[in-house]
N, C-alpha and C. Protein backbone atom coordinates (compact mmCIF):
# COMPACT_ATOMS: atom_id res chain seq x y z
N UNK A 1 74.59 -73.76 136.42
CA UNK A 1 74.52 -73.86 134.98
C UNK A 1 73.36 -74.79 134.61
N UNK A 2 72.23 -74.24 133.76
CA UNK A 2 71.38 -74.89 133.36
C UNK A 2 71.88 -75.76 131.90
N UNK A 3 71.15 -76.92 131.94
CA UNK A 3 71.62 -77.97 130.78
C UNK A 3 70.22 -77.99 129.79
N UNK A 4 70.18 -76.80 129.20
CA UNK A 4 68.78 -76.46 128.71
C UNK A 4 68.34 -77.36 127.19
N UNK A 5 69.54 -77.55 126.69
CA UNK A 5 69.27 -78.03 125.31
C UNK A 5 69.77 -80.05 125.20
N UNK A 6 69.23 -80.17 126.62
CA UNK A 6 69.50 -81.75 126.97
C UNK A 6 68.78 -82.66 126.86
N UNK A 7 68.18 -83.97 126.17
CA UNK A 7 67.41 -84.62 126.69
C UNK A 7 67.41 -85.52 127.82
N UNK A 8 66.63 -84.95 128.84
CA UNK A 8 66.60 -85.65 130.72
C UNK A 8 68.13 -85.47 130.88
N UNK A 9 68.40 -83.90 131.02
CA UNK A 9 69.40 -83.97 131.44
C UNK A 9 70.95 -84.49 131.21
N UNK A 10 70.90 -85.29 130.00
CA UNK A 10 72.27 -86.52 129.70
C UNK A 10 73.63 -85.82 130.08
N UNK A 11 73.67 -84.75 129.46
CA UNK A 11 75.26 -83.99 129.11
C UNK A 11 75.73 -83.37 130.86
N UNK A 12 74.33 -83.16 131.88
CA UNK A 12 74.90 -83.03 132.85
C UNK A 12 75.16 -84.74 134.01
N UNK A 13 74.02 -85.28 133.74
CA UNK A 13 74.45 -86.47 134.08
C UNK A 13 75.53 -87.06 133.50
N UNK A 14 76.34 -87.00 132.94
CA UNK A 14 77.25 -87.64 132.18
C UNK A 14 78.57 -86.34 133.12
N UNK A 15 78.29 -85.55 133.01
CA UNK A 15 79.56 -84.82 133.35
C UNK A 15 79.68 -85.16 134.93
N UNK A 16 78.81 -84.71 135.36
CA UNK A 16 78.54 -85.28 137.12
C UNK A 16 78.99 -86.72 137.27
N UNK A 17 79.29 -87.50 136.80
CA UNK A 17 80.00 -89.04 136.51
C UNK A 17 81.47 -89.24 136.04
N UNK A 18 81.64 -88.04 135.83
CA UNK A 18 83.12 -87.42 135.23
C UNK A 18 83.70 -88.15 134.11
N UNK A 19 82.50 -88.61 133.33
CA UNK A 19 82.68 -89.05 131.43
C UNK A 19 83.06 -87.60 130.50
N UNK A 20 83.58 -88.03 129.63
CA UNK A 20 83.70 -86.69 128.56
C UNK A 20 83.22 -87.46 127.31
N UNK A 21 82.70 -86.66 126.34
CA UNK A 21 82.17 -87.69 125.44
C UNK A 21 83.12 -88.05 124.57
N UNK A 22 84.51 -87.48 124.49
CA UNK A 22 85.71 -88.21 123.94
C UNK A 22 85.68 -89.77 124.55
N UNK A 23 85.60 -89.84 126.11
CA UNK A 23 86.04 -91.13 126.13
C UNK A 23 85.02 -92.32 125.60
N UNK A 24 83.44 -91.53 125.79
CA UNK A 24 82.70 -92.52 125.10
C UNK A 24 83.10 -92.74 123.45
N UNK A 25 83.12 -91.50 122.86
CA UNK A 25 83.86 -91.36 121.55
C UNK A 25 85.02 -92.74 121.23
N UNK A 26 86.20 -92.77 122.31
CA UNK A 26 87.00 -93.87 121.89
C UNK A 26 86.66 -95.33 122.60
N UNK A 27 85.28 -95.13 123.28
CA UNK A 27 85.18 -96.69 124.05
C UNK A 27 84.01 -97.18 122.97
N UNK A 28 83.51 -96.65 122.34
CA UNK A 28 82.07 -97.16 121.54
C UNK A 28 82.25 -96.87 120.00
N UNK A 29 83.34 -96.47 119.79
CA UNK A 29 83.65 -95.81 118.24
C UNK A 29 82.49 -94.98 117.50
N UNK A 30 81.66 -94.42 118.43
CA UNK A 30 80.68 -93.61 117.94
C UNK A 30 80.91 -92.08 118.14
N UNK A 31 81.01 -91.42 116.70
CA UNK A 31 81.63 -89.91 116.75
C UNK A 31 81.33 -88.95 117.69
N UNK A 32 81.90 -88.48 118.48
CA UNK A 32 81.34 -86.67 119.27
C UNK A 32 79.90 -86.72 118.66
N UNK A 33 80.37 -86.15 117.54
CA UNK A 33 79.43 -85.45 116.71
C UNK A 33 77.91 -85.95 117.51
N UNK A 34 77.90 -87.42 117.07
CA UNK A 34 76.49 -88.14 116.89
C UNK A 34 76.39 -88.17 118.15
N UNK A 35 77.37 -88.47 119.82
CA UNK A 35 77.03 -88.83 121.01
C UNK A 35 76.54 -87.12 121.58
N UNK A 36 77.06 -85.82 120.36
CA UNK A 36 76.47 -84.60 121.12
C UNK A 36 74.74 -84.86 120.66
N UNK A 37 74.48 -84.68 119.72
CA UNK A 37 73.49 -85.29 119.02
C UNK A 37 72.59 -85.99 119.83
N UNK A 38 72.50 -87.12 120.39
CA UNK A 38 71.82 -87.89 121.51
C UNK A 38 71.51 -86.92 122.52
N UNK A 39 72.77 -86.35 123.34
CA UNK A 39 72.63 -85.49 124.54
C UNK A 39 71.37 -84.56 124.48
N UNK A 40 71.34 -84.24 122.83
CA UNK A 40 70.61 -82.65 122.73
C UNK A 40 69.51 -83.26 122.20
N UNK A 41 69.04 -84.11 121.69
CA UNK A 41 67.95 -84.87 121.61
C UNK A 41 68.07 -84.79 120.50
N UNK A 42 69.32 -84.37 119.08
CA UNK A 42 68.62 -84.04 117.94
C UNK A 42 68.87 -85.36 117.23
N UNK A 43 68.19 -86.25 116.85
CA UNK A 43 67.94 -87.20 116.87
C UNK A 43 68.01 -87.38 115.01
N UNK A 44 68.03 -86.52 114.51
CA UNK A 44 68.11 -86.46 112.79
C UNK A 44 69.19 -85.85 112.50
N UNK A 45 70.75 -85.58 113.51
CA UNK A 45 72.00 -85.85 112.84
C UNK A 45 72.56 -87.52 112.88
N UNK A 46 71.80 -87.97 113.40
CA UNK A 46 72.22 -89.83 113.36
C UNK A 46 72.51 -90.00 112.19
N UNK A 47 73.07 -91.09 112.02
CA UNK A 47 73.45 -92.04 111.19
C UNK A 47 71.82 -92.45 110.03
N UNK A 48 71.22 -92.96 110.84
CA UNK A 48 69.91 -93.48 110.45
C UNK A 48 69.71 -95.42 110.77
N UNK A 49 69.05 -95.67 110.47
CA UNK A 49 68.12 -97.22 110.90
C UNK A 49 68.82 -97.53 111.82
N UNK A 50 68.99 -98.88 112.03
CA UNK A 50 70.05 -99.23 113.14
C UNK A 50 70.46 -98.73 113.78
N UNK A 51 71.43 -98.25 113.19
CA UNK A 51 72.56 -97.23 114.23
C UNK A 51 72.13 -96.05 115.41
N UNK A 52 71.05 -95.54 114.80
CA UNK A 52 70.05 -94.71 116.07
C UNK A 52 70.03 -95.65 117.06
N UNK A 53 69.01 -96.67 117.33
CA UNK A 53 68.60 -96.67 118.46
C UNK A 53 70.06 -97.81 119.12
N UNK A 54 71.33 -98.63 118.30
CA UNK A 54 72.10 -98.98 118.76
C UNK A 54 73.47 -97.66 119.67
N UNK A 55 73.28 -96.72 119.02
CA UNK A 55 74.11 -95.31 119.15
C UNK A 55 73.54 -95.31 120.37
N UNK A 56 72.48 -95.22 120.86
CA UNK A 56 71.47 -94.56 121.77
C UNK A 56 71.84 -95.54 122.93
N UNK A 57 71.51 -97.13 122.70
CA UNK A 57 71.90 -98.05 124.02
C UNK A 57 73.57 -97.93 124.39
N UNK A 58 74.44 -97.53 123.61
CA UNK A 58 75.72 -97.93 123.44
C UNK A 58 75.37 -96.45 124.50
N UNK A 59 75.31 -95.15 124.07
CA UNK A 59 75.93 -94.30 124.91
C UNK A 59 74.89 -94.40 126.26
N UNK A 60 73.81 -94.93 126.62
CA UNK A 60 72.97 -94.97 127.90
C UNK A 60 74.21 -95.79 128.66
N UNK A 61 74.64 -96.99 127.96
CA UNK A 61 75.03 -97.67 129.01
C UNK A 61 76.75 -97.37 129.60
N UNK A 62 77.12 -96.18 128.21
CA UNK A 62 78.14 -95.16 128.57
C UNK A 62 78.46 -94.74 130.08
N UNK A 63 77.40 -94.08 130.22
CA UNK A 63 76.97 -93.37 131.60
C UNK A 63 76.24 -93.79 132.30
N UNK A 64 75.37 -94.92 132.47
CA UNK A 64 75.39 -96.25 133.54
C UNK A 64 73.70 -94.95 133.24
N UNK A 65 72.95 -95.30 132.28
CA UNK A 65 71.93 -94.61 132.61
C UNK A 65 70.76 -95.36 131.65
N UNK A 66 69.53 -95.50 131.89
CA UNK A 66 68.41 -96.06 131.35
C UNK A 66 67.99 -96.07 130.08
N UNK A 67 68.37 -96.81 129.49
CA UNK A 67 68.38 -96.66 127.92
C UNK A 67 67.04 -96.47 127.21
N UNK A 68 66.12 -97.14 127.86
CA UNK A 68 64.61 -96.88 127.89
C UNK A 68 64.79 -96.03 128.00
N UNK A 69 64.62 -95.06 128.49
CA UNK A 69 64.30 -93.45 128.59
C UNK A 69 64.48 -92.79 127.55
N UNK A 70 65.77 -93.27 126.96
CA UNK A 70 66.37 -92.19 126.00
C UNK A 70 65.79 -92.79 125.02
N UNK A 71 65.30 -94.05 124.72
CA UNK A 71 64.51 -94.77 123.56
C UNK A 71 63.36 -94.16 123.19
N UNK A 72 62.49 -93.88 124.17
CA UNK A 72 61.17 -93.74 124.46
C UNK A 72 60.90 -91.92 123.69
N UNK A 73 62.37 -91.36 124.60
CA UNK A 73 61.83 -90.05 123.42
C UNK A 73 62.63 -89.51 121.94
N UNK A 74 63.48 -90.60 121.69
CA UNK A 74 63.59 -90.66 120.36
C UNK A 74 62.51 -91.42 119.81
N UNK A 75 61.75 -92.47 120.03
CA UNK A 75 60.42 -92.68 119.48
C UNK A 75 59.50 -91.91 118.99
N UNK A 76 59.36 -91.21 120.42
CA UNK A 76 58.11 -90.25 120.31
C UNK A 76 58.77 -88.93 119.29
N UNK A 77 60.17 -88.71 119.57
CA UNK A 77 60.25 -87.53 118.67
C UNK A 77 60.47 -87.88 116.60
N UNK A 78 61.12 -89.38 116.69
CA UNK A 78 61.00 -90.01 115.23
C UNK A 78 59.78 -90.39 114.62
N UNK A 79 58.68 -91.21 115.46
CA UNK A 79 57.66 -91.56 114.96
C UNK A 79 57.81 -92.81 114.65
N UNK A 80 57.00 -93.77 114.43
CA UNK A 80 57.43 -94.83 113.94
C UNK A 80 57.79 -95.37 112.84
N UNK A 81 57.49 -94.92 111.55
CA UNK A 81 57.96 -94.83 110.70
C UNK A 81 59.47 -94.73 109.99
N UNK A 82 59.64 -93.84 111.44
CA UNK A 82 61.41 -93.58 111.14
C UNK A 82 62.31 -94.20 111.83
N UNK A 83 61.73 -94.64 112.82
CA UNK A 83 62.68 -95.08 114.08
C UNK A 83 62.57 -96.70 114.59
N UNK A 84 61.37 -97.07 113.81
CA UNK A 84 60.84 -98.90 114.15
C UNK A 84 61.51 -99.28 112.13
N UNK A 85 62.69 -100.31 112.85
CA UNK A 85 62.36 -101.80 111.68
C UNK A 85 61.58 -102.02 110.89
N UNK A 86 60.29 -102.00 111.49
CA UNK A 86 58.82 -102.48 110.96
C UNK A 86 58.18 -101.45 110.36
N UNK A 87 58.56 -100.19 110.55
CA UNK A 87 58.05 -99.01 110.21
C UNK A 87 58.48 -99.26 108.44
N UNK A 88 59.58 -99.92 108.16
CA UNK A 88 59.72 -99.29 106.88
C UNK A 88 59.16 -99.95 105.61
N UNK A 89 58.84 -99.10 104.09
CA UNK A 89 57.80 -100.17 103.45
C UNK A 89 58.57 -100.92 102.71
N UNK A 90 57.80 -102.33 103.00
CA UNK A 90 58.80 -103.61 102.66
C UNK A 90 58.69 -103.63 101.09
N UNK A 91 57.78 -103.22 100.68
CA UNK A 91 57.48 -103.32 98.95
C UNK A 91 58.42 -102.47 98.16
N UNK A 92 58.84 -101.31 98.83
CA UNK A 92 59.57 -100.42 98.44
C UNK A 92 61.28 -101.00 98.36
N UNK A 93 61.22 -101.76 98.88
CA UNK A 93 62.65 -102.92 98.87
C UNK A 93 62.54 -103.31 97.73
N UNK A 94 61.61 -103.96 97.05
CA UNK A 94 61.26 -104.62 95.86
C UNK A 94 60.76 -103.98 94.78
N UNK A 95 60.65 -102.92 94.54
CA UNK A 95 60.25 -101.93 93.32
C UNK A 95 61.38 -102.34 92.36
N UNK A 96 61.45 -102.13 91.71
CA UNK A 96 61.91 -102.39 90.34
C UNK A 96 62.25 -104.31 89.98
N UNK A 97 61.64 -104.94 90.39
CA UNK A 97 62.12 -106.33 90.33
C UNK A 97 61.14 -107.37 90.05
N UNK A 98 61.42 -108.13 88.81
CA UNK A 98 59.80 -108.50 88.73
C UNK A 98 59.58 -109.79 89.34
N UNK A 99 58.26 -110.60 89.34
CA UNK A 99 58.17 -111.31 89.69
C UNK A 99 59.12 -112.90 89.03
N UNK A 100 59.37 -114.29 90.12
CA UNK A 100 60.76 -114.74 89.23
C UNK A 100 59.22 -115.65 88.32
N UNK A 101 60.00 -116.35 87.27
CA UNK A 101 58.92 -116.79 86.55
C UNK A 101 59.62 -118.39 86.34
N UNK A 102 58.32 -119.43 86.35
CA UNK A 102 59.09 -120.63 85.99
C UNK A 102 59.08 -120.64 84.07
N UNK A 103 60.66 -121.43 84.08
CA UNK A 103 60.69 -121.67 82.75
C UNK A 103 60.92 -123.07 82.48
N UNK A 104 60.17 -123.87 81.73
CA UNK A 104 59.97 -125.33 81.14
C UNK A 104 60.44 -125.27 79.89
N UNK A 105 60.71 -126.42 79.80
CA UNK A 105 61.59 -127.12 78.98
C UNK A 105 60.54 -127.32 77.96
């Protein structure tokens, strides 16, 4: 059986270890849903900020497997923009808010 729609393989490395993603499901409180999601690389049913690349170390270290790896091509497949902290625009936090102003007596 080929594991064609996997990234590096996960869903068969993970089964060959005899994990089911239920049990990661109840050891990491992170849904099926999102840990099938990782497996298949689709990386835009996540959650979003945070939770991606924490989802991502939580289930590597699930299955005793290199979390780098699985980082590296959700990077390359998010971009940085989507997937880096730093990526996002900080001004855009602050749109509608004006500057504070001193007031004297």
């Amino acid at each position: 059986m080929k594991d064609e729609n996997s990234v590096l393989g996960l869903s068969t490395i993970r089964r060959n270890r005899g994990i089911t993603l239920e049990q990661i499901a109840d050891s990491t409180k992170i849904s099926v849903r999102s840990l099938d999601a990782i497996e298949r690389g689709d990386f835009r049913k996540l959650p979003g900020g945070i939770y991606n690349t924490s989802y991502i170390r939580q289930y590597a270290r699930a299955i005793d497997y290199d979390e780098s790896a699985i980082l590296a091509i959700y990077y390359r497949e998010m971009g940085p923009a989507e997937s880096s902290p730093t990526g996002a625009d900080r001004k855009g936090l602050l749109n509608g808010f004006r500057n504070a102003s001193i007031v004297r007596s």
